[in-house]
Protein backbone atom coordinates (compact mmCIF):
# COMPACT_ATOMS: atom_id res chain seq x y z
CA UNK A 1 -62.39 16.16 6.95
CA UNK A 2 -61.68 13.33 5.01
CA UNK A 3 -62.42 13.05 1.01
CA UNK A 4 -64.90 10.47 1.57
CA UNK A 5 -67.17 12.74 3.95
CA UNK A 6 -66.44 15.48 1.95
CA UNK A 7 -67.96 13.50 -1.42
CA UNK A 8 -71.19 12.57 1.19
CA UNK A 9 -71.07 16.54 2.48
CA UNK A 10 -71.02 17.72 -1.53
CA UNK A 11 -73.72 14.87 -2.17
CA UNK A 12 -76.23 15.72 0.16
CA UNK A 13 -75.92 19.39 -0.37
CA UNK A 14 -76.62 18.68 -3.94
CA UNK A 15 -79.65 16.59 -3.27
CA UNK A 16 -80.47 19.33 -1.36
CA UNK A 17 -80.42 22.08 -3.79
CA UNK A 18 -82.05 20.35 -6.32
CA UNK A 19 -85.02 19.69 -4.42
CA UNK A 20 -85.21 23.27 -3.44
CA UNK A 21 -84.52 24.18 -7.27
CA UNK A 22 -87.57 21.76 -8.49
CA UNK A 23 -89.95 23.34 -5.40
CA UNK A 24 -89.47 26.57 -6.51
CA UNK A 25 -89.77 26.13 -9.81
CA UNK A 26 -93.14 23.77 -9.27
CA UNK A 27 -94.30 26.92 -6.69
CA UNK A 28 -94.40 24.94 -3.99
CA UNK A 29 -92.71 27.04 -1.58
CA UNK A 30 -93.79 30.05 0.02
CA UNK A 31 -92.16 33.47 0.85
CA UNK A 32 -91.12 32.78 4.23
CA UNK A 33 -90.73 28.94 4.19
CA UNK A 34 -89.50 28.37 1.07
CA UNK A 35 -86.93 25.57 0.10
CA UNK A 36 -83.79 28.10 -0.16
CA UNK A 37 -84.70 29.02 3.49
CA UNK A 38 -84.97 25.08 4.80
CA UNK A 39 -82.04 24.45 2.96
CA UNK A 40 -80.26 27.95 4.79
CA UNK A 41 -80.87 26.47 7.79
CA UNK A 42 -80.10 22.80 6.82
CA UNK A 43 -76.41 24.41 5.78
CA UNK A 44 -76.22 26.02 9.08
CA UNK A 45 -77.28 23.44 10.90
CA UNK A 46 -74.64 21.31 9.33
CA UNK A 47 -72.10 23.85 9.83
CA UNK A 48 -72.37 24.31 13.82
CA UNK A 49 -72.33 20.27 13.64
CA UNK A 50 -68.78 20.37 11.69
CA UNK A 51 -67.76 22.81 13.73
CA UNK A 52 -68.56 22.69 17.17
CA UNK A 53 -69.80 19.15 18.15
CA UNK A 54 -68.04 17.71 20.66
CA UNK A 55 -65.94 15.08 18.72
CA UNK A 56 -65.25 15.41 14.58
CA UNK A 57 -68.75 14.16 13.52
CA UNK A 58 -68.99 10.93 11.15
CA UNK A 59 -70.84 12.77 8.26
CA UNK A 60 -71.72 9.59 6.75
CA UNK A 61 -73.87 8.80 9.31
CA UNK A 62 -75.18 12.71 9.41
CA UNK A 63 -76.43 12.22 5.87
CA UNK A 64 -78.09 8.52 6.13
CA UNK A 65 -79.78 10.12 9.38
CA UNK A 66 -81.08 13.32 7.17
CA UNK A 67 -82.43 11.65 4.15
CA UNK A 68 -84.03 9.22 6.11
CA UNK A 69 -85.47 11.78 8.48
CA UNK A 70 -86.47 13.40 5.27
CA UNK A 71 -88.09 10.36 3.89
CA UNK A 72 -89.49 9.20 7.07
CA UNK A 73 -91.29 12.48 7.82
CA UNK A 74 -93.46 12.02 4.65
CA UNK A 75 -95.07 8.41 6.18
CA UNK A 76 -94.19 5.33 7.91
CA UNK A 77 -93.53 3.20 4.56
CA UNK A 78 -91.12 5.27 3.07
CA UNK A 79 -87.22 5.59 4.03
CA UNK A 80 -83.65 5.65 2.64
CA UNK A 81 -81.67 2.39 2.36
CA UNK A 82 -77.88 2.23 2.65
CA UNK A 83 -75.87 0.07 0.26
CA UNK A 84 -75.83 -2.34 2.87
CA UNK A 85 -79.68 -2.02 3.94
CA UNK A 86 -80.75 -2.54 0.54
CA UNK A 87 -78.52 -5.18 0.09
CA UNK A 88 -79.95 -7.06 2.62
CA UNK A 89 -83.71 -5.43 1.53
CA UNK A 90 -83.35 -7.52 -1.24
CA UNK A 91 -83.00 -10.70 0.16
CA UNK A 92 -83.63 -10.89 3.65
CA UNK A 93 -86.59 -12.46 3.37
CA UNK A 94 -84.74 -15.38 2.33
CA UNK A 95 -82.74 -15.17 4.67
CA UNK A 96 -84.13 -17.79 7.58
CA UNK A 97 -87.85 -18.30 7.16
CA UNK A 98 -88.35 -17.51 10.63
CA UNK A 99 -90.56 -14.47 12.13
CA UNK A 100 -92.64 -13.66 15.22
CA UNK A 101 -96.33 -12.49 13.13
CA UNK A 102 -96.78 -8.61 13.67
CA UNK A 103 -98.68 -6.25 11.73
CA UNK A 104 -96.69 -3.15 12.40
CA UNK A 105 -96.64 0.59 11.56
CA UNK A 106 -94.70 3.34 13.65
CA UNK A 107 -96.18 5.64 16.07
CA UNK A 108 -96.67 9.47 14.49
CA UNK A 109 -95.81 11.90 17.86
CA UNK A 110 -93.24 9.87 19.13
CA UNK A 111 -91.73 7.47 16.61
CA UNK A 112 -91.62 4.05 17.99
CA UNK A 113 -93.15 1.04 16.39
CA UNK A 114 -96.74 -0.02 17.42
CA UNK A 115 -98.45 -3.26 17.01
CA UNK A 116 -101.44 -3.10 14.63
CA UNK A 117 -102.28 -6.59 15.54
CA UNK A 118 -100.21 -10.13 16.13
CA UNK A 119 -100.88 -12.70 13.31
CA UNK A 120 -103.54 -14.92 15.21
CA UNK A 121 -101.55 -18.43 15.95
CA UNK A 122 -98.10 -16.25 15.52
CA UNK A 123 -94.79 -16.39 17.82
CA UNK A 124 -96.01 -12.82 19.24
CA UNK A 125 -99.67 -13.83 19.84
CA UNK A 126 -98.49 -16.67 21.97
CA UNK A 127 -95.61 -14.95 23.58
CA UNK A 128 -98.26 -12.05 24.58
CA UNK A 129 -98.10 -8.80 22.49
CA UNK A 130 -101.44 -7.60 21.53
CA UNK A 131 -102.96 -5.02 19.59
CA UNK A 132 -101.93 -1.27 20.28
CA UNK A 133 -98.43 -2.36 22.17
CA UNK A 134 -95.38 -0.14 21.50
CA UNK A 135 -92.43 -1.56 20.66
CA UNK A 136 -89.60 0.66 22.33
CA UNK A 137 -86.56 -1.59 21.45
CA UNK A 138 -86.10 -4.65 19.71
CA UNK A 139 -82.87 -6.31 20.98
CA UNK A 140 -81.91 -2.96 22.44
CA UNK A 141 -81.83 -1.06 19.13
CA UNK A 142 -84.68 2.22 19.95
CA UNK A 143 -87.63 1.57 17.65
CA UNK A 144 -87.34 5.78 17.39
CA UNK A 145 -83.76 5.56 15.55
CA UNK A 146 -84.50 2.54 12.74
CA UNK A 147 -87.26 2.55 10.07
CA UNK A 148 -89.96 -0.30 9.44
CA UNK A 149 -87.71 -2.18 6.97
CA UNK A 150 -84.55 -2.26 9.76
CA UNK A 151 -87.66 -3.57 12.00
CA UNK A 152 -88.49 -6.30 9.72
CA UNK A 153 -84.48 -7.38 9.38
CA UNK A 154 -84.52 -7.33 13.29
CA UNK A 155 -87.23 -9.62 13.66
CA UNK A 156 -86.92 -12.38 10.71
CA UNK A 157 -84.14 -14.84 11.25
CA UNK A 158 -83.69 -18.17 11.57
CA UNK A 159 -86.50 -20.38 13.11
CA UNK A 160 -86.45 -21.49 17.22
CA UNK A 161 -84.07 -18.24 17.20
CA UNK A 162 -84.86 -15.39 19.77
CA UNK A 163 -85.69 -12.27 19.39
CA UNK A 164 -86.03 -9.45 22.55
CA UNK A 165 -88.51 -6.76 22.84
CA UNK A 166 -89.37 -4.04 24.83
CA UNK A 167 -92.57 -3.20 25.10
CA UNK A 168 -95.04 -0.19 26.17
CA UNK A 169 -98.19 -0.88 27.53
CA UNK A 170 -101.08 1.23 28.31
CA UNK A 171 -102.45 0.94 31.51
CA UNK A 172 -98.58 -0.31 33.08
CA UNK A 173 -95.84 2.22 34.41
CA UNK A 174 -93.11 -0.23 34.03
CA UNK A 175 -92.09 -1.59 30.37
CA UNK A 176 -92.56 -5.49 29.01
CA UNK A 177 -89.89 -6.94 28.84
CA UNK A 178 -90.34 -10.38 26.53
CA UNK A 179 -88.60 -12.86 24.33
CA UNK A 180 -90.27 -14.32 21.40
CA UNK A 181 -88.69 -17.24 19.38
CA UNK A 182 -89.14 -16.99 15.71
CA UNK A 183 -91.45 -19.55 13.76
CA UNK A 184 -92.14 -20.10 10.43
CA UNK A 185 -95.88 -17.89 10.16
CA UNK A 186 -98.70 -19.97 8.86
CA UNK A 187 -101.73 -18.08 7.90
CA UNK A 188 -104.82 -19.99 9.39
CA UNK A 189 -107.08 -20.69 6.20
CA UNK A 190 -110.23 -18.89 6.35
CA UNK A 191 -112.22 -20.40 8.65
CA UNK A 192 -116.25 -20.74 8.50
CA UNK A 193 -119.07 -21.77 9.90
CA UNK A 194 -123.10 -22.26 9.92
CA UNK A 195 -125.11 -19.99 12.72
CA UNK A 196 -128.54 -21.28 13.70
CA UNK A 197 -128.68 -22.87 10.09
CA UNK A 198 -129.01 -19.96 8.30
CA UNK A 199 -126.16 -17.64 8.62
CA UNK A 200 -122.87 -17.80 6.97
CA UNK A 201 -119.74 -17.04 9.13
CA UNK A 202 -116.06 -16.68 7.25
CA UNK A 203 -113.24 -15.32 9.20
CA UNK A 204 -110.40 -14.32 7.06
CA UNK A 205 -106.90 -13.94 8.74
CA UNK A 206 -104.44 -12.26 6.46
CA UNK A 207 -104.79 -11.55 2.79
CA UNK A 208 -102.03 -13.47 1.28
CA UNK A 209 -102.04 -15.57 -2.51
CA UNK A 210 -105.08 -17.19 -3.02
CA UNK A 211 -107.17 -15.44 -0.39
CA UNK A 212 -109.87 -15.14 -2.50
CA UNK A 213 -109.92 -18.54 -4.40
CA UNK A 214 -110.08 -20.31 -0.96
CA UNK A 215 -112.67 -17.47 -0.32
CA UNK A 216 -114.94 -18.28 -3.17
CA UNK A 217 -114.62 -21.81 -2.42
CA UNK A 218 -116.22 -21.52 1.03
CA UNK A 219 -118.87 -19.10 -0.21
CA UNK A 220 -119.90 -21.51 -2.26
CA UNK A 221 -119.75 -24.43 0.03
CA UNK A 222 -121.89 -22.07 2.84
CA UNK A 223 -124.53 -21.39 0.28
CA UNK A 224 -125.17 -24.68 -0.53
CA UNK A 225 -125.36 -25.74 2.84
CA UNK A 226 -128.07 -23.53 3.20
CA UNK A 227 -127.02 -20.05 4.41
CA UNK A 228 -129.05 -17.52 2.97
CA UNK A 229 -126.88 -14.61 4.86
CA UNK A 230 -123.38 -13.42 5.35
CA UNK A 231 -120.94 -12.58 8.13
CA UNK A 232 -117.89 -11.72 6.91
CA UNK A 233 -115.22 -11.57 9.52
CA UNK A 234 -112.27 -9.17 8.88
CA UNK A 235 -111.14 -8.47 12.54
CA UNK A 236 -107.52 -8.64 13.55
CA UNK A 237 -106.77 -8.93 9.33
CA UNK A 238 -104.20 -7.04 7.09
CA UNK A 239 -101.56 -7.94 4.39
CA UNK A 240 -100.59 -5.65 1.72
CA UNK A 241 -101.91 -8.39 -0.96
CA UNK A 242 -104.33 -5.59 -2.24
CA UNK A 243 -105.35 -7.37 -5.42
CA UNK A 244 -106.82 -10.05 -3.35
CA UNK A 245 -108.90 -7.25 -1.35
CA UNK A 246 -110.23 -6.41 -4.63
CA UNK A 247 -111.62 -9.94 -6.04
CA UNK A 248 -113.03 -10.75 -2.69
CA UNK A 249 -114.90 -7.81 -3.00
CA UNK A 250 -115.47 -8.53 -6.61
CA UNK A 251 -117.39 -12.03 -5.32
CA UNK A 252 -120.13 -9.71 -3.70
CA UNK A 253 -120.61 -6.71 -5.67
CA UNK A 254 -121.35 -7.15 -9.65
CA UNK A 255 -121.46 -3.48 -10.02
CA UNK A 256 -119.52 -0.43 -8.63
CA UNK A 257 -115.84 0.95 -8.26
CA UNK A 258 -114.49 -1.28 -5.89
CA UNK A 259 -111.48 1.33 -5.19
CA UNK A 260 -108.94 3.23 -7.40
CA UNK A 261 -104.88 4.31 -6.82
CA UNK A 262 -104.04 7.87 -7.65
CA UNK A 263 -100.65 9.89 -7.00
CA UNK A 264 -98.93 12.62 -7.93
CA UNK A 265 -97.15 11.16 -10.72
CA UNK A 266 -99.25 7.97 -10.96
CA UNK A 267 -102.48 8.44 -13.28
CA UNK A 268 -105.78 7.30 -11.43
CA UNK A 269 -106.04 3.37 -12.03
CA UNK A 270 -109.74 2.07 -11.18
CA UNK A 271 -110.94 -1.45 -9.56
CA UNK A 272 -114.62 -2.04 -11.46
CA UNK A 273 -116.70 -5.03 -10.12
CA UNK A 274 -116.64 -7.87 -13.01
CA UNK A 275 -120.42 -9.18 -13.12
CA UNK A 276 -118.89 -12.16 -14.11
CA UNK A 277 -116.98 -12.61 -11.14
CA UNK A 278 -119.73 -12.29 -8.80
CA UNK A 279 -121.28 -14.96 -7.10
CA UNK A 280 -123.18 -14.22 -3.87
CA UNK A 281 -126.16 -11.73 -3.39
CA UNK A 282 -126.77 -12.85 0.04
CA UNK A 283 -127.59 -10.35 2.72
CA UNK A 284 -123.95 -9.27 4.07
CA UNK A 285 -122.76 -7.64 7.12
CA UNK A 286 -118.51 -7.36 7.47
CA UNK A 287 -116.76 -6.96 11.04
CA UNK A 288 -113.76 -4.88 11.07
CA UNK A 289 -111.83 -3.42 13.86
CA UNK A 290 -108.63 -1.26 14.59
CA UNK A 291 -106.59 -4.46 13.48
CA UNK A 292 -108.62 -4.18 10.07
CA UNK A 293 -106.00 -2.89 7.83
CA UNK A 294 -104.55 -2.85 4.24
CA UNK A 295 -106.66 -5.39 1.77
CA UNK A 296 -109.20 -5.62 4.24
CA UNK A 297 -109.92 -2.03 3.65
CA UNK A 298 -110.36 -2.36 0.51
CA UNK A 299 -113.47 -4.86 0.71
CA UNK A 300 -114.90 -2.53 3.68
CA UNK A 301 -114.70 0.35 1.60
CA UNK A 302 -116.37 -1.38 -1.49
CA UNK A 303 -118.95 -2.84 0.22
CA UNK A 304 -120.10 0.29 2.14
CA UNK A 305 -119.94 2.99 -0.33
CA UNK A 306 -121.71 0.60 -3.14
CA UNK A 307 -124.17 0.06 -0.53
CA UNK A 308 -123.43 -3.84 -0.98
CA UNK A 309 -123.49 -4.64 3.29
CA UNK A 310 -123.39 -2.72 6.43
CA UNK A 311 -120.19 -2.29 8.94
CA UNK A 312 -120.32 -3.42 11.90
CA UNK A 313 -117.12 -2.60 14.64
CA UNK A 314 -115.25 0.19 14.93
CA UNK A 315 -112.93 2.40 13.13
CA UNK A 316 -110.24 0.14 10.34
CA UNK A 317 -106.79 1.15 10.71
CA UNK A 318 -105.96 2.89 7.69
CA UNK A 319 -103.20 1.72 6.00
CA UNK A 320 -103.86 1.30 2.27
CA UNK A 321 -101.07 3.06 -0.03
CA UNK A 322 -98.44 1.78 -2.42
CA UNK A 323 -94.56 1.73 -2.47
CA UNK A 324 -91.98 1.62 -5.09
CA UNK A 325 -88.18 0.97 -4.51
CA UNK A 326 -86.27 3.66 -6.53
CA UNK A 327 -82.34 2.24 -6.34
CA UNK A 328 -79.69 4.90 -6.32
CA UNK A 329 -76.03 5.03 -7.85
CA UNK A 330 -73.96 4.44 -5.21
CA UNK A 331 -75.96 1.46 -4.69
CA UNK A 332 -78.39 2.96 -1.86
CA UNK A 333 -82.04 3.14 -2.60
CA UNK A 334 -85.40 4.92 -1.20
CA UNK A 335 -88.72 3.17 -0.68
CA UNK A 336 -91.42 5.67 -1.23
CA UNK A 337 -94.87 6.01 -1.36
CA UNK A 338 -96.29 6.20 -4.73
CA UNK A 339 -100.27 6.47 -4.51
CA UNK A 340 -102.83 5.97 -1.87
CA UNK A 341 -106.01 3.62 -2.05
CA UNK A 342 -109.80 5.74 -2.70
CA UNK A 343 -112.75 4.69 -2.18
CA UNK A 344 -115.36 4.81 -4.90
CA UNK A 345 -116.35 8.15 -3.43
CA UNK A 346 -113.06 9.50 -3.27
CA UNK A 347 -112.31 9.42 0.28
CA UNK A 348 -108.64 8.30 0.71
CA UNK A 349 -108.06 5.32 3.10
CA UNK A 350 -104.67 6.12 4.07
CA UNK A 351 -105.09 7.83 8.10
CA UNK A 352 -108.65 7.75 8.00
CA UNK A 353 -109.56 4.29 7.88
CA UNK A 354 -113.20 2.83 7.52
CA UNK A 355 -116.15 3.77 9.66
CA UNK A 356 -118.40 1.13 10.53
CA UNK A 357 -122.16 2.06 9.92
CA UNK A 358 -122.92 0.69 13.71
CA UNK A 359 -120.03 1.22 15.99
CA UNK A 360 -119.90 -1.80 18.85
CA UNK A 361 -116.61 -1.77 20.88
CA UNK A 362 -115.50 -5.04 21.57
CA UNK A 363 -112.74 -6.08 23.72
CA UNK A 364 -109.25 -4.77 23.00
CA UNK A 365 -110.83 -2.24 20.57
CA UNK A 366 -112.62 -0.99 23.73
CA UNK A 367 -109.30 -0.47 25.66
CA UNK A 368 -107.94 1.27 22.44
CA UNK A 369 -110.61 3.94 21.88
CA UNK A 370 -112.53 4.53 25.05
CA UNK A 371 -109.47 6.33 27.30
CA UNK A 372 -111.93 7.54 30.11
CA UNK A 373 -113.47 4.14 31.08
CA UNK A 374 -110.48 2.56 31.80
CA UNK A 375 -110.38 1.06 35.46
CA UNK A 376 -107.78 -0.93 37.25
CA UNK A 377 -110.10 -4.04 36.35
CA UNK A 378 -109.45 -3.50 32.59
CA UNK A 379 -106.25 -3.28 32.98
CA UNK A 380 -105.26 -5.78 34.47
CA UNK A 381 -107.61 -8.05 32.11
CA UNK A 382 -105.70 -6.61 29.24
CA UNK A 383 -102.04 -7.08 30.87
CA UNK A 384 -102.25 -10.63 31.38
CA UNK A 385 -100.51 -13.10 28.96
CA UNK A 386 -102.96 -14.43 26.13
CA UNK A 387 -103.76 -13.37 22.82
CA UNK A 388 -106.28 -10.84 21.74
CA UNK A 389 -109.53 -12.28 23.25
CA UNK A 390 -112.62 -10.18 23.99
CA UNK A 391 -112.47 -8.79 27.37
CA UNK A 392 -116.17 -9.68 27.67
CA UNK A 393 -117.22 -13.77 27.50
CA UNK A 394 -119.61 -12.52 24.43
CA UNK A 395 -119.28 -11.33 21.27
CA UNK A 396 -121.07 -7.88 20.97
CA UNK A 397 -119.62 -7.49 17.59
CA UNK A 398 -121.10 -10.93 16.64
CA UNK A 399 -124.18 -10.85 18.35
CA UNK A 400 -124.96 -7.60 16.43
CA UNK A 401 -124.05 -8.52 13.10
CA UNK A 402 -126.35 -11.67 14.02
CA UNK A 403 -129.13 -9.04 14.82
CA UNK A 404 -128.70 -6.94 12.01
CA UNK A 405 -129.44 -10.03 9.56
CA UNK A 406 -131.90 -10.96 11.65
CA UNK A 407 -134.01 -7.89 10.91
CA UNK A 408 -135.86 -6.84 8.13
CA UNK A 409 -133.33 -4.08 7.45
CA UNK A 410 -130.83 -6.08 6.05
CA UNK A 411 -132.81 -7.46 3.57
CA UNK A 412 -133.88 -4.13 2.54
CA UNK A 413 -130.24 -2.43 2.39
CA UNK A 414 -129.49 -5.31 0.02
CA UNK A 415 -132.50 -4.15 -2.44
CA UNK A 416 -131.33 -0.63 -2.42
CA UNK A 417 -127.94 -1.73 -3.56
């Protein structure tokens, strides 16, 4: 063995012991399960590797595989970063503007990446991936083997250049097998509209800078031409721009908690609605779906819990916590999750996601949650090329939302708040 996998060996083991050290000193571990005995069997494990793998083992690579398997097994946004991979962390976004528009996370039983939904307009919307695909390999590298930040390197590059994927679908028994060429992403600005004279629509894509300026503007614009209630749209919409989830849910709430960050080590920090800030107290309904995620959760959340608007859709996402890049000394780093996004009530966002107040499956959230009506039909709807359309000509989601403003319950629910 070499000095330089011995130094990684002694490393590791030391990284090792300390964390068992701190659990048991914190009471953390039990009797049976304690640290000491994962780290027993960690030391054993290594040994029989050492000693009777096949070929003599690269322990470099036996150590970036454990901490990151360590990281990794906490959530999908944390992971260990090589000197190299956080080189590259730092700047790859710089690196060629292009990239093919997916919201991503990575699967939980089996590991691969999954498509939360394609950026509407993106390189991967109009190549065909859609909501709820698994991505087994990106340009043959196992989506299993490589964390969401070695995703994100594998798909940025330069723009017109290609990029091939693998994909799982349900309802097929053979993969996808596509190429998408990168493209600088634009962001479709939020997009509104004036139903039978007397309903405001806004559709907002991604929560990115500004979001809720251009927002506000709108509002403002829809009230004045006359729209005495509110549809807002937050289907197929994400971005981790969380501060903009709050002030657009500032803009229709001038009371309330409109969410709060706690951790372990990071003291409770609340959102309050600014009166100041708000400027519409318009009957609201919001539409969210699985592809609801991140900032958009944030504005469900608010507006159901402080009673503010009904839900109308199906279950968000869940993705709503907070990362913080801690570098290391021999220039490696970790990305780990810091604190998790509450709602006012305390209910943590993270895995659970919103509930809608009325649930109405819609197209491909229909295919996603309903296993047992699935027919040939449907599938074969859902397999061919397009982007995420409704697999019925009408909007049920809509045409409820429509429904419930249409009724004297809305109006009510708004005088409660």
């Amino acid at each position: 063995m070499n000095y330089r996998n011995k130094f990684l060996l002694i490393v590791l083991s030391a990284f090792l012991v300390f964390y068992a050290v701190v659990g048991g000193l914190l009471g953390r571990a039990s009797a049976k399960e304690g640290a000491y005995t994962q780290l027993s069997i960690f030391n054993e494990v290594l040994s029989k590797i050492r000693n009777s793998y096949v070929e003599d083992p690269n322990l470099s690579e036996v150590m970036h595989g454990a901490l990151r398997g360590l990281l990794e097994s906490l959530d999908p946004y944390s992971t260990f970063l090589t000197a190299d991979e956080y080189s590259r962390y730092k700047k790859y976004k710089t690196n060629g503007n292009g990239d093919i528009g997916l919201e991503l996370s990575k699967e939980k039983v089996l590991g691969y990446v999954y498509v939360i939904h394609p950026i509407e307009g993106g390189p991967g919307e109009k190549a065909g991936v859609k909501a709820g695909d698994v991505i087994e390999s990106i340009e043959e590298f196992s989506t299993r083997d490589i964390s969401l930040v070695q995703v994100g390197y594998l798909l940025t590059g330069n723009i017109g250049s290609p990029v091939k994927l693998k994909i799982l679908r349900r309802g097929r028994t053979e993969p996808l097998e596509m190429t998408v060429h990168r493209d600088q992403i634009k962001i479709p600005p939020v997009k509104t509209n004036l139903i039978d004279s007397k309903i405001g629509y806004l559709k907002i894509y991604r929560f990115t800078p500004g979001t809720s300026e251009e927002v506000r503007t709108k509002l403002q614009h829809l009230t004045k031409s006359g729209a005495g209630k509110i549809i807002l749209d937050l289907r197929h919409c994400a971005g981790d721009e969380f501060e903009e989830g709050v002030k657009v849910a500032n803009l229709f709430l001038d009371h309330g908690i409109i969410t709060y960050t706690q951790g372990q080590k990071s003291p409770k920090r609340e959102f309050v609605a600014d009166p100041s800030k708000s400027i519409c107290k318009l009957p609201l309904v919001i539409l969210q779906n699985y592809g609801s995620a991140s900032a958009a959760e944030i504005v469900s959340a608010a507006v159901k819990e402080n009673r503010r608007g009904e839900i109308v859709g199906v279950r968000s996402f869940g993705k709503a916590s907070l990362q913080k890049l801690f570098p290391l000394e021999n220039d490696s780093a970790i990305l780990i999750s810091i604190a998790k996004f509450y709602s006012q009530s305390g209910k943590v966002i993270q895995n659970n996601g919103i509930a809608p107040d009325y649930e109405v499956r819609d197209g491909v959230d229909a295919f996603q949650g309903d296993v047992d009506s699935e027919d040939e039909e449907d599938s074969q709807r859902d397999n061919a090329p397009g982007t995420n359309k409704p697999a019925s000509e009408e909007d049920l989601q809509l045409k409820k939302a429509i429904e419930l403003l249409s009724s004297s319950r809305a109006s009510e629910s708004q005088k409660a708040a």
